[in-house]
PDB file of N, CA and C in Angstrom:
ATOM      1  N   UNK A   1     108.824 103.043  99.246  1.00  0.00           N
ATOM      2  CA  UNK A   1     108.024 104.200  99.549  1.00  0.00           C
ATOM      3  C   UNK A   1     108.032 104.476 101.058  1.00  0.00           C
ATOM      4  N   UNK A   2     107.631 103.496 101.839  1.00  0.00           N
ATOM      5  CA  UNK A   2     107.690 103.417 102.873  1.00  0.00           C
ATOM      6  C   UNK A   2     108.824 104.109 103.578  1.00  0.00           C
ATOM      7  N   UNK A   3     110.116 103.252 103.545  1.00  0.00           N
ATOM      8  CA  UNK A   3     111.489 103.860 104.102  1.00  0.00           C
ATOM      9  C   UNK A   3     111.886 105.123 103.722  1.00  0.00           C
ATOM     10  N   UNK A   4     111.578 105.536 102.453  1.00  0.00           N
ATOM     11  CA  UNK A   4     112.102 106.595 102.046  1.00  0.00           C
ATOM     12  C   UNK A   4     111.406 108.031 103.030  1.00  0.00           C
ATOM     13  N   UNK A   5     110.146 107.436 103.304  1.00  0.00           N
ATOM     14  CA  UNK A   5     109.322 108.638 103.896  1.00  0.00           C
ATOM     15  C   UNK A   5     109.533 108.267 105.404  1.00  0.00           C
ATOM     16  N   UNK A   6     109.734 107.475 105.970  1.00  0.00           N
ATOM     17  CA  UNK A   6     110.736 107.377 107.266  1.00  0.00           C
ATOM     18  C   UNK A   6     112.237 108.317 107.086  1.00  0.00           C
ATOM     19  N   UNK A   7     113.130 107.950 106.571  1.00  0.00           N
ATOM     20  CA  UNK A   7     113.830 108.814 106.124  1.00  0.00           C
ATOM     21  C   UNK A   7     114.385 110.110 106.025  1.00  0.00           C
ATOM     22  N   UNK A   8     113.101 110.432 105.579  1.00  0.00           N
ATOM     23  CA  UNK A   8     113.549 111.939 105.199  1.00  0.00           C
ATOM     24  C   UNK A   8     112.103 112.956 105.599  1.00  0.00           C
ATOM     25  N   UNK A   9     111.157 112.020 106.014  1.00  0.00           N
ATOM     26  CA  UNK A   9     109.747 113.125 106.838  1.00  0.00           C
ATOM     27  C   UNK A   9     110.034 112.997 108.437  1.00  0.00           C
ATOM     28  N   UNK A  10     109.904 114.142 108.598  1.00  0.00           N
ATOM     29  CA  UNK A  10     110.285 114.368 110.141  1.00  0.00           C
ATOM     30  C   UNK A  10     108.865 115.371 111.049  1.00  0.00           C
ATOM     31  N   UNK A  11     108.221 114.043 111.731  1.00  0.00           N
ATOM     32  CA  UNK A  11     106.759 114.766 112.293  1.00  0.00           C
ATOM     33  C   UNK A  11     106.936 115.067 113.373  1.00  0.00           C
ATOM     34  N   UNK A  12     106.856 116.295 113.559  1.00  0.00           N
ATOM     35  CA  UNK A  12     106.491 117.191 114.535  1.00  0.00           C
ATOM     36  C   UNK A  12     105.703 116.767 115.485  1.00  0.00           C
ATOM     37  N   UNK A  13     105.756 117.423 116.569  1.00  0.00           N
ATOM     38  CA  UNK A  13     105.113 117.313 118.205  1.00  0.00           C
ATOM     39  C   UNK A  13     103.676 118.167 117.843  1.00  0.00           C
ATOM     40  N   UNK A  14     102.614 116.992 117.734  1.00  0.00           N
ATOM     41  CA  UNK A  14     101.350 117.816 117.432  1.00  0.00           C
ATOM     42  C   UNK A  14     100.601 117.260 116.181  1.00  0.00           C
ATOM     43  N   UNK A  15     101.935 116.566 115.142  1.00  0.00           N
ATOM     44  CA  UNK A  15     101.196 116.446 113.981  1.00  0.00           C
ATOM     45  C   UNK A  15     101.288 115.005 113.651  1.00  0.00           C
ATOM     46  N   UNK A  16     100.657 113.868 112.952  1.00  0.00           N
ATOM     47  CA  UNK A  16     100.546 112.568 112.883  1.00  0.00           C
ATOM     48  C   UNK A  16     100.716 112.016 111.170  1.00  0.00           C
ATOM     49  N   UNK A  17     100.925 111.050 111.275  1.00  0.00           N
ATOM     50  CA  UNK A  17     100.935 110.284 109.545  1.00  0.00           C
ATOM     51  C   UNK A  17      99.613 109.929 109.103  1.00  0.00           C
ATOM     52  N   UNK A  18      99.257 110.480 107.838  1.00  0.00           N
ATOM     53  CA  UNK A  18      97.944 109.319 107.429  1.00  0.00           C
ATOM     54  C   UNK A  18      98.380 108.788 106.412  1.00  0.00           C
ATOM     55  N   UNK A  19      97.721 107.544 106.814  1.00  0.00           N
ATOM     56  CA  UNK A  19      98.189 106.192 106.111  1.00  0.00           C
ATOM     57  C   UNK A  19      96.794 105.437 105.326  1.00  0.00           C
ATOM     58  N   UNK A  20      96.924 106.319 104.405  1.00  0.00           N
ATOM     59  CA  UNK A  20      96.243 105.285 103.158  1.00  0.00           C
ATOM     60  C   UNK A  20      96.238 103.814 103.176  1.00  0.00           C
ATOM     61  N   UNK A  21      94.767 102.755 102.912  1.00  0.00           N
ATOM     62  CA  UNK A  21      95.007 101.866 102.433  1.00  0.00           C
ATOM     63  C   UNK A  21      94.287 101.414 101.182  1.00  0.00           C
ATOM     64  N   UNK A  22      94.707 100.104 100.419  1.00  0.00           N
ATOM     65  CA  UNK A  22      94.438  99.671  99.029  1.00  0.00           C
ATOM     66  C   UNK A  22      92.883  99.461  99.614  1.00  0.00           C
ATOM     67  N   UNK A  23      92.405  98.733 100.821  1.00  0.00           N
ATOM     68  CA  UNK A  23      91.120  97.835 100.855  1.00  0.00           C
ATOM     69  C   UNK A  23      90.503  98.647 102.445  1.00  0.00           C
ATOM     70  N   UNK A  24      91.216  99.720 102.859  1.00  0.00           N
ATOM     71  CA  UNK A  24      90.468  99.945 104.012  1.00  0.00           C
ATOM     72  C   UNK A  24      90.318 101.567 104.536  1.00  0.00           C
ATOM     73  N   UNK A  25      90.009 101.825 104.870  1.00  0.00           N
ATOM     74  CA  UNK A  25      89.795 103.601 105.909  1.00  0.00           C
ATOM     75  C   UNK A  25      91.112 104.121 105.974  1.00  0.00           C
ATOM     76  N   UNK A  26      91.364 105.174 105.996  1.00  0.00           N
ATOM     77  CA  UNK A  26      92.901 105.568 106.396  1.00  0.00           C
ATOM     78  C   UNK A  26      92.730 105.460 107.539  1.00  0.00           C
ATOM     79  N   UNK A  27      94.144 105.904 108.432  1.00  0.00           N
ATOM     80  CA  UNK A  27      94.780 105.517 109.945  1.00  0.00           C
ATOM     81  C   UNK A  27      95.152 106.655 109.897  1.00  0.00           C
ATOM     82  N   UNK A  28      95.174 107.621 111.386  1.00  0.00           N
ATOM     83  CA  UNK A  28      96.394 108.705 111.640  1.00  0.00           C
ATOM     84  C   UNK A  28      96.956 107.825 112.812  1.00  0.00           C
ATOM     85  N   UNK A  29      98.087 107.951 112.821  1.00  0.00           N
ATOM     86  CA  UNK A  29      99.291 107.711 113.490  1.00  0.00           C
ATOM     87  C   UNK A  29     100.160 108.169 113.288  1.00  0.00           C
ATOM     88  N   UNK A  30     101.180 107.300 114.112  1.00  0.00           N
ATOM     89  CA  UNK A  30     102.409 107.369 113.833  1.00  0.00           C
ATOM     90  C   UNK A  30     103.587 106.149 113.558  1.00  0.00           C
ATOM     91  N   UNK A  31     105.059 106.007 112.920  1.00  0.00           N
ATOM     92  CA  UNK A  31     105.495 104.962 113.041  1.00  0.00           C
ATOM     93  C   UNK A  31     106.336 104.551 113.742  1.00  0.00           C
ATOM     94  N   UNK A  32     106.764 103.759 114.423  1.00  0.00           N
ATOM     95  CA  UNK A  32     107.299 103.515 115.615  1.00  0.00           C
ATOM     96  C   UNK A  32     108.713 102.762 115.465  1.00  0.00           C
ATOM     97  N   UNK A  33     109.807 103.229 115.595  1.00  0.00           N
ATOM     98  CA  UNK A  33     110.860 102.866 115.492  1.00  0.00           C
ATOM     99  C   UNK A  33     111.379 101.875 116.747  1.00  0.00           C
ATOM    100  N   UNK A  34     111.008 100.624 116.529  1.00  0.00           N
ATOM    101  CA  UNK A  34     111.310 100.075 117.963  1.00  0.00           C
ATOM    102  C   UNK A  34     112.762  99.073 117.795  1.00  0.00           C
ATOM    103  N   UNK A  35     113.094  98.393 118.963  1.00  0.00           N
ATOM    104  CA  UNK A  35     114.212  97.450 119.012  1.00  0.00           C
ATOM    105  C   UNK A  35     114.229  96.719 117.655  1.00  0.00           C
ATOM    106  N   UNK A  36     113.071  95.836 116.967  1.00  0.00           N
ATOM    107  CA  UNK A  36     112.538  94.963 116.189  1.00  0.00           C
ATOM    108  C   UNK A  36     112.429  95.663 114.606  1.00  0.00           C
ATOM    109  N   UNK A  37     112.717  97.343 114.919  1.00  0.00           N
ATOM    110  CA  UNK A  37     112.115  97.808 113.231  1.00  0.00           C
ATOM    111  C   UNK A  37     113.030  97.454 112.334  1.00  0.00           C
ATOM    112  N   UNK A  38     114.652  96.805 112.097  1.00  0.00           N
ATOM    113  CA  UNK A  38     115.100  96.354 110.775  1.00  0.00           C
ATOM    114  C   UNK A  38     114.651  95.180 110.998  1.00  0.00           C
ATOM    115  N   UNK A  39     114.174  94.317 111.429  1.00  0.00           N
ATOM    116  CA  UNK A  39     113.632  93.521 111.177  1.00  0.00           C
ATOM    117  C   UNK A  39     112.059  93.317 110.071  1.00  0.00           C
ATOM    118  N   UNK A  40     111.703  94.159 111.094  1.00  0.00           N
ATOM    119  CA  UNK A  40     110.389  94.317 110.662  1.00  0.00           C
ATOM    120  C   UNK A  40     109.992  94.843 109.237  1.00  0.00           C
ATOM    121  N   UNK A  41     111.082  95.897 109.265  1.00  0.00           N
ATOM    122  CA  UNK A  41     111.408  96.920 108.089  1.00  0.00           C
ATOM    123  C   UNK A  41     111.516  95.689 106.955  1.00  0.00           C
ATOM    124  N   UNK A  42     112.334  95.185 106.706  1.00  0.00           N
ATOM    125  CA  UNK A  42     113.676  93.662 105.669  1.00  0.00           C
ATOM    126  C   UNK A  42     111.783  93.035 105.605  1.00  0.00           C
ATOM    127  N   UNK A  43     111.060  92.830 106.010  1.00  0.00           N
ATOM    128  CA  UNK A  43     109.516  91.765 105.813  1.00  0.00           C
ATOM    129  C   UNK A  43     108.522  93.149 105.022  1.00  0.00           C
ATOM    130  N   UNK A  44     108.911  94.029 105.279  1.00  0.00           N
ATOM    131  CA  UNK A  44     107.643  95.248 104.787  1.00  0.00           C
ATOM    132  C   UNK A  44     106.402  95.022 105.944  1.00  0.00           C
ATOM    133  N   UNK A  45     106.970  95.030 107.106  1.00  0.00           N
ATOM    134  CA  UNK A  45     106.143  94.970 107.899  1.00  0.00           C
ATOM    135  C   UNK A  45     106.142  96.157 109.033  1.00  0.00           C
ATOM    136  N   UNK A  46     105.051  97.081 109.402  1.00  0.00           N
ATOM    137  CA  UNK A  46     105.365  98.348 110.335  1.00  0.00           C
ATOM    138  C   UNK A  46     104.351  98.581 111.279  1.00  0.00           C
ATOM    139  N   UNK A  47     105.491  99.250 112.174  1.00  0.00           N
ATOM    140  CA  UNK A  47     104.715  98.946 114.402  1.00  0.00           C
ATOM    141  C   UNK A  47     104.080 100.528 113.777  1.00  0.00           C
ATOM    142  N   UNK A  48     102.825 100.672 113.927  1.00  0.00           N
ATOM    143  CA  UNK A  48     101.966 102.004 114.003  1.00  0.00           C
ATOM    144  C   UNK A  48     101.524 101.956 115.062  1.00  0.00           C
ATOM    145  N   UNK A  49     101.691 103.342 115.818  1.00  0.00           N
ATOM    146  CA  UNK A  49     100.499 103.632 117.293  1.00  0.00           C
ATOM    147  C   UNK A  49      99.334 104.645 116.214  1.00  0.00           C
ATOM    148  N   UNK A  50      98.189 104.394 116.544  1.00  0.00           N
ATOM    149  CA  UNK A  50      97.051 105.000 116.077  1.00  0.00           C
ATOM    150  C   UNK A  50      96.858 106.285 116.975  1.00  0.00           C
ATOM    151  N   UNK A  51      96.139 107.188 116.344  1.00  0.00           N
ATOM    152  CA  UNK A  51      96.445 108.604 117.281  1.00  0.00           C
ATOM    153  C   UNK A  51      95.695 108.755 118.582  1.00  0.00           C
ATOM    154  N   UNK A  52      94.950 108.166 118.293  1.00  0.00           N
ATOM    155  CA  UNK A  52      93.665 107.755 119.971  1.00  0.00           C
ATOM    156  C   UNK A  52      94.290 107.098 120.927  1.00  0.00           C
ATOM    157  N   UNK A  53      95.893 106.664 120.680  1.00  0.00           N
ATOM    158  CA  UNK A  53      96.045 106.066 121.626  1.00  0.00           C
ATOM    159  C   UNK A  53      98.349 106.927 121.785  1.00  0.00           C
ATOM    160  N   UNK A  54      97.860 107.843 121.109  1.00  0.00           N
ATOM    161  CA  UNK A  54      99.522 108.439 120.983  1.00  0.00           C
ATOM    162  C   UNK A  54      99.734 109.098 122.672  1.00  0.00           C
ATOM    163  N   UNK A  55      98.643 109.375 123.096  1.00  0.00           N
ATOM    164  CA  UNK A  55      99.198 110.584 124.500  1.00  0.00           C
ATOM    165  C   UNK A  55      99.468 109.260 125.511  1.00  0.00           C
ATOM    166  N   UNK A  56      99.144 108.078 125.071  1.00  0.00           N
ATOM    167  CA  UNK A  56      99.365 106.610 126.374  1.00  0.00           C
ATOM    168  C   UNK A  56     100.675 106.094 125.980  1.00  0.00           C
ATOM    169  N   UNK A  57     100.935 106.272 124.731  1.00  0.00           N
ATOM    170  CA  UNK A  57     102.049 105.809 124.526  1.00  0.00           C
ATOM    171  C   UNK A  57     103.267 106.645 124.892  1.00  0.00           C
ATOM    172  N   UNK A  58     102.864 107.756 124.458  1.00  0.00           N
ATOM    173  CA  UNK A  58     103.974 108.769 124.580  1.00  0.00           C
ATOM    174  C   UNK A  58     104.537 108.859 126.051  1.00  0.00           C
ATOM    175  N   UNK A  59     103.238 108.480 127.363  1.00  0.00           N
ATOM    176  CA  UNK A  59     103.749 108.743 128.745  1.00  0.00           C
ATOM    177  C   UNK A  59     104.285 107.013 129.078  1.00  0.00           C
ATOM    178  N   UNK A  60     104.290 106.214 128.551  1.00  0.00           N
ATOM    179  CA  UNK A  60     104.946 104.740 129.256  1.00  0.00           C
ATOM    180  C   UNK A  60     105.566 104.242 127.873  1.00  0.00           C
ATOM    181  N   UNK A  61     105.445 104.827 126.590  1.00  0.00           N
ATOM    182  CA  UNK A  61     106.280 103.669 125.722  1.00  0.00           C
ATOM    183  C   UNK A  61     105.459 102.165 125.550  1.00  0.00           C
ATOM    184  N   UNK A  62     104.203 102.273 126.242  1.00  0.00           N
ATOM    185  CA  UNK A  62     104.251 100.883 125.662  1.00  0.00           C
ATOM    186  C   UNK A  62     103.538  99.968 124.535  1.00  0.00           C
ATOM    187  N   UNK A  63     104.791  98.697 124.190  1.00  0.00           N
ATOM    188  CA  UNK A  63     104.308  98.633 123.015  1.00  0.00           C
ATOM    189  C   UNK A  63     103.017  97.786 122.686  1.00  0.00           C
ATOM    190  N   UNK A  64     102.671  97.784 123.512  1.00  0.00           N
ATOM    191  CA  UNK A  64     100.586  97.059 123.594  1.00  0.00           C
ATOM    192  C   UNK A  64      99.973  98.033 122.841  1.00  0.00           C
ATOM    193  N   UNK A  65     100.330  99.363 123.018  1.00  0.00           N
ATOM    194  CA  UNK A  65      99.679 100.659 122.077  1.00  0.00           C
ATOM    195  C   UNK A  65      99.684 100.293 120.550  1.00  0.00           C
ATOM    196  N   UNK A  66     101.130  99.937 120.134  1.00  0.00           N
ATOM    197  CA  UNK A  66     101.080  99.845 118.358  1.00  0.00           C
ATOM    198  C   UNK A  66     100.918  98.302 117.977  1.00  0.00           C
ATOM    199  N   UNK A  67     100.691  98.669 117.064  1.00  0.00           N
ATOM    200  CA  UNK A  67     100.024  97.408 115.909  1.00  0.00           C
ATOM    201  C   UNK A  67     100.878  97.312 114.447  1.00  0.00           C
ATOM    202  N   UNK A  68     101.006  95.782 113.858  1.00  0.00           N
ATOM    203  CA  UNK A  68     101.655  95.524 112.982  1.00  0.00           C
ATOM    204  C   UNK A  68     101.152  96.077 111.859  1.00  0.00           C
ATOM    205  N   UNK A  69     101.383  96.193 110.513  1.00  0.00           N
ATOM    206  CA  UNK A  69     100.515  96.327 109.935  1.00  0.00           C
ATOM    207  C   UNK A  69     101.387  95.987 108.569  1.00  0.00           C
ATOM    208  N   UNK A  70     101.017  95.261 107.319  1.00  0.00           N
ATOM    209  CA  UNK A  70     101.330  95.136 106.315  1.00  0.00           C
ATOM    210  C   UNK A  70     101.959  96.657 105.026  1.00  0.00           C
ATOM    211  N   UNK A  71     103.179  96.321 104.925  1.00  0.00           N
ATOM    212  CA  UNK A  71     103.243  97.861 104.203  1.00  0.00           C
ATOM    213  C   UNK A  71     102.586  97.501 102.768  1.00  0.00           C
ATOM    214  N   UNK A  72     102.505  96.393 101.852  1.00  0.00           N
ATOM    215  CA  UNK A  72     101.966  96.545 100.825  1.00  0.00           C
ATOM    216  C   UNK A  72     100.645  96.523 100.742  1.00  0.00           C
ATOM    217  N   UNK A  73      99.800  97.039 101.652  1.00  0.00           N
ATOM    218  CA  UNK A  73      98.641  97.438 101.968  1.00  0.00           C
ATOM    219  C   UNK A  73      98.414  98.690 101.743  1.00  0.00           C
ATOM    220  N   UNK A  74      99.780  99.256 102.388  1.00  0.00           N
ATOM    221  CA  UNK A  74      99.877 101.093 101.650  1.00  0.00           C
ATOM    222  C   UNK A  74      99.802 101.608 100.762  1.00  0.00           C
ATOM    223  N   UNK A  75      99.064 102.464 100.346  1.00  0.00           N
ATOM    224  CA  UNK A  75      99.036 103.642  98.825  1.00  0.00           C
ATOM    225  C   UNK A  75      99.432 104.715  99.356  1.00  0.00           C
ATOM    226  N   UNK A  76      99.521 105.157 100.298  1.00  0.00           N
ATOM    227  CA  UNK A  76      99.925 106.705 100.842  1.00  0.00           C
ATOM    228  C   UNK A  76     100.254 106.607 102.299  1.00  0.00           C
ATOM    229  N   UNK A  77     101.397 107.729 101.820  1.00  0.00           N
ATOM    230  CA  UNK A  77     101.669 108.274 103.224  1.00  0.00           C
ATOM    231  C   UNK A  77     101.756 109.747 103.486  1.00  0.00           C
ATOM    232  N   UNK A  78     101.379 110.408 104.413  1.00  0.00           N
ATOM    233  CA  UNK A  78     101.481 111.968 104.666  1.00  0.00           C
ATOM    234  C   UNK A  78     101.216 112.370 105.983  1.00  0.00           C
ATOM    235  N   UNK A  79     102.141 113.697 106.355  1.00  0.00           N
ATOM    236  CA  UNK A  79     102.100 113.621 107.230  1.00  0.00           C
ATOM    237  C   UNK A  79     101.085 115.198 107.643  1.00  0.00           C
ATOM    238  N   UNK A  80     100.425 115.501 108.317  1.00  0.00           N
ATOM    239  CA  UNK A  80      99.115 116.016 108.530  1.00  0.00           C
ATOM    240  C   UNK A  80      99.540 116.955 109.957  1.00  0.00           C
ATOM    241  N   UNK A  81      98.632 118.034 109.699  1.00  0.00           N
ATOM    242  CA  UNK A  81      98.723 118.934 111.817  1.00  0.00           C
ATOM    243  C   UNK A  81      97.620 118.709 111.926  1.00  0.00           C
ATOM    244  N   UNK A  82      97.464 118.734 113.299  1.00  0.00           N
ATOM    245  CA  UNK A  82      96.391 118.437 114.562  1.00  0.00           C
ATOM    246  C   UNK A  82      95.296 119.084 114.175  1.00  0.00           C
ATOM    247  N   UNK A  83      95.448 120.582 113.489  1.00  0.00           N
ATOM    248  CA  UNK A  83      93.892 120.998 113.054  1.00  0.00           C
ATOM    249  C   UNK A  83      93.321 120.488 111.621  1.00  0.00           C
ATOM    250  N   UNK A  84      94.098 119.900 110.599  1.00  0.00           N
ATOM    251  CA  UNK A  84      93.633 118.911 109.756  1.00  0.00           C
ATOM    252  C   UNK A  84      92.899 117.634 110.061  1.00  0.00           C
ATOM    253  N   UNK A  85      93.683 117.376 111.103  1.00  0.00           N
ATOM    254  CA  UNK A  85      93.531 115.792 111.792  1.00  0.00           C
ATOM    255  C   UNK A  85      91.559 116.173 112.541  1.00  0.00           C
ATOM    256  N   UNK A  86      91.612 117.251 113.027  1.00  0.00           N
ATOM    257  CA  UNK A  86      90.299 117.466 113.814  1.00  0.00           C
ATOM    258  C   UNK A  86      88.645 117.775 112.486  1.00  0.00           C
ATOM    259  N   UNK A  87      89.346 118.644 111.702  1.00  0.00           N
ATOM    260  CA  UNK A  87      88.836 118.826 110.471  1.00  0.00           C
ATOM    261  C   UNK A  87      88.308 117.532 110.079  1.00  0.00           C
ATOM    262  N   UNK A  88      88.611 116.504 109.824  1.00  0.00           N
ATOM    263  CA  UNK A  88      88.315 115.215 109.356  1.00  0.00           C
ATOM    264  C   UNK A  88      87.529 114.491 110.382  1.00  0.00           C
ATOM    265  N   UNK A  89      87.921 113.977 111.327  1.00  0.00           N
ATOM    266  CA  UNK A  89      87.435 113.738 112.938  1.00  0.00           C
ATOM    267  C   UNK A  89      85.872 113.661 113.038  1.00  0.00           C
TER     268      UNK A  89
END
């Protein structure tokens, strides 16, 4: 589920992923394709920057911003615009 929506969803400048979980709050972010992601990818494991912290990442890249996170924790993925994202907020 995961890869496939890496794949073939392509998010826009403005708009973020929400990420459903089985036991917790959703997340908006994003997913982060770094040096480490087939790795990470081959474990079902994925680097998310959370959106409170996307405009720090976006100006230095760095990866102190994202966090691991278990993919079979996931039930959903979608990808959302900035006035949805505020709507909820």
């Amino acid at each position: 589920m995961i890869t496939k929506f890496c794949e073939t969803q392509k998010v826009a400048t403005g708009n973020c992923v929400r990420i459903d979980f089985k036991k917790r709050n959703p997340m908006f972010g994003f997913l982060v394709q770094a040096g480490d992601y087939e790795d990470l990818k081959s474990k079902n494991f994925w680097r998310i920057v959370i959106h409170s912290n996307m405009q720090n990442w976006q100006k230095n890249g760095d990866m102190d911003m994202a966090k691991i996170y278990n993919g079979s924790e996931f039930t959903k993925l979608s990808v959302i615009g900035l006035k949805e994202l505020l709507s909820i907020a």
